[in-house]
Protein backbone atom coordinates (compact mmCIF):
# COMPACT_ATOMS: atom_id res chain seq x y z
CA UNK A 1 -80.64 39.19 -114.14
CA UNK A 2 -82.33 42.86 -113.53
CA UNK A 3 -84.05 43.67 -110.11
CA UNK A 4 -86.95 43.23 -111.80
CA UNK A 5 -86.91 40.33 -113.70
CA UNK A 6 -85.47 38.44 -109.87
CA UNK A 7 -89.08 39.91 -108.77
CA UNK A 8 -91.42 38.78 -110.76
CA UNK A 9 -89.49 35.30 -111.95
CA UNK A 10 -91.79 33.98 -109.16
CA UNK A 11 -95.32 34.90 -111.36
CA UNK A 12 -94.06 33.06 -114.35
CA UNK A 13 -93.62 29.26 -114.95
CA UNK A 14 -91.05 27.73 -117.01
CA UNK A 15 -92.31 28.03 -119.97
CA UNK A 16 -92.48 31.74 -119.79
CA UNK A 17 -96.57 31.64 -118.85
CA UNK A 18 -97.73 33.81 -115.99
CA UNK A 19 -99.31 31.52 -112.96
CA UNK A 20 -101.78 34.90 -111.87
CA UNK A 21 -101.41 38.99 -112.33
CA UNK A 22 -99.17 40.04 -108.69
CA UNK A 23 -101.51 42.49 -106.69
CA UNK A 24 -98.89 44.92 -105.81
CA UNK A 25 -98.46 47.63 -108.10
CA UNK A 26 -94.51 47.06 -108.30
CA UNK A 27 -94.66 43.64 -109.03
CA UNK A 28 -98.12 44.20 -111.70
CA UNK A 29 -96.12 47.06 -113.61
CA UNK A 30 -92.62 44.74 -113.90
CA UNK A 31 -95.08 42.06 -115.10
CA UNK A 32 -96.57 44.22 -118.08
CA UNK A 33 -94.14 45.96 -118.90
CA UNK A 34 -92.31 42.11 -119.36
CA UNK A 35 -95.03 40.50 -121.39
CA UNK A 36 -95.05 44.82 -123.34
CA UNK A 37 -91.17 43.39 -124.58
CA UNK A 38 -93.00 41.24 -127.19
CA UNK A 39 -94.56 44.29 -128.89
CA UNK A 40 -92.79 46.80 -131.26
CA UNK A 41 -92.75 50.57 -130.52
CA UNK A 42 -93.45 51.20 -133.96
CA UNK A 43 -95.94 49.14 -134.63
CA UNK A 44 -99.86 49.39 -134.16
CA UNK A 45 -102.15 46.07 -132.96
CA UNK A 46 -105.59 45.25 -134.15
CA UNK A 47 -106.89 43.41 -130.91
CA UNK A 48 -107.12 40.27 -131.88
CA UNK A 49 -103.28 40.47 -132.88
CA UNK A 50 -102.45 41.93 -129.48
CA UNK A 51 -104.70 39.17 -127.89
CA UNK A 52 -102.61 36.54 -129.45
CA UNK A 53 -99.06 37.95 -128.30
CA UNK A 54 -100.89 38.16 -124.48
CA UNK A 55 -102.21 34.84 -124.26
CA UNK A 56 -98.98 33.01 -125.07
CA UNK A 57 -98.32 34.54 -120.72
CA UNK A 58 -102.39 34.55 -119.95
CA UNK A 59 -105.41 33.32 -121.11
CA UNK A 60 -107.59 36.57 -119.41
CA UNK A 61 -105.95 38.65 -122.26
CA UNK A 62 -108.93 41.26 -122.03
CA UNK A 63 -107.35 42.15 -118.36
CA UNK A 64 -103.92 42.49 -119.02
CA UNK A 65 -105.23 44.79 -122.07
CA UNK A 66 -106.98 47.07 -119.76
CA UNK A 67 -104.37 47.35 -117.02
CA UNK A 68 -101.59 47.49 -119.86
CA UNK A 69 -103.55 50.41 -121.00
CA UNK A 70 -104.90 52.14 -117.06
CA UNK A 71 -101.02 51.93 -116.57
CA UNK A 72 -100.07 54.02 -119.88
CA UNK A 73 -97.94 50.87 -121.11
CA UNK A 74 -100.80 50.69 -124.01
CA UNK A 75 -102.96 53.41 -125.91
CA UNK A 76 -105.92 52.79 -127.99
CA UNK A 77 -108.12 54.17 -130.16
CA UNK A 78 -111.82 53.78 -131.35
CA UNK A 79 -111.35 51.23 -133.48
CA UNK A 80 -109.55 48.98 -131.17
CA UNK A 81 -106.23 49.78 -132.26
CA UNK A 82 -103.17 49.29 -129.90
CA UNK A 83 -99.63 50.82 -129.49
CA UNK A 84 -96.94 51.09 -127.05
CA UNK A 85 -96.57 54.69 -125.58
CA UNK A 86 -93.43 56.01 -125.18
CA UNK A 87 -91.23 53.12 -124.67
C-alpha cells in the first residue's frame, strides 16, 4: 500500500464508504483526491452525475463537492459542470 492510502484506510469502512471527512488538511486532501480516482480526466460531470459517484463514500456529497473544488481537485462552471484539473 502507498503512504497515503495506510493514512487514511482508518476514514473508510470496509466497504469502501468514508465513516466522516479527517480535519487535517493531509489526511482531507489524501481522502479526495481517493474518492477523485473514480472520475475521468477527460471527462466533464453534470452534478447530479458527480453526486452519484460521491455518495457511493458519503452521503453529504454537496461538501465533498465544495472542498474537492476549494482544494483545486475539481473546477466548475456556471452551469454546474464538473472536471478534474490537472490530474
Amino acid at each position: 500500500m502507498e503512504k497515503a492510502e495506510v493514512e487514511i484506510g482508518q476514514f473508510f469502512r470496509a466497504d469502501g464508504t468514508l465513516t466522516h471527512i479527517p480535519a487535517r488538511l493531509e489526511k482531507k486532501l489524501a481522502v479526495l483526491h481517493h474518492i477523485a480516482k473514480d472520475l475521468s480526466s477527460d471527462a466533464k460531470y453534470p452534478e447530479k452525475e458527480l453526486n452519484q459517484i460521491i455518495a457511493k463514500y458519503h452521503p453529504d456529497t454537496a461538501a465533498i463537492r465544495r472542498h474537492m473544488v476549494e482544494f483545486k481537485i475539481l473546477d466548475r462552471n456556471q452551469q454546474s459542470i464538473y472536471w478534474l484539473i490537472g490530474n
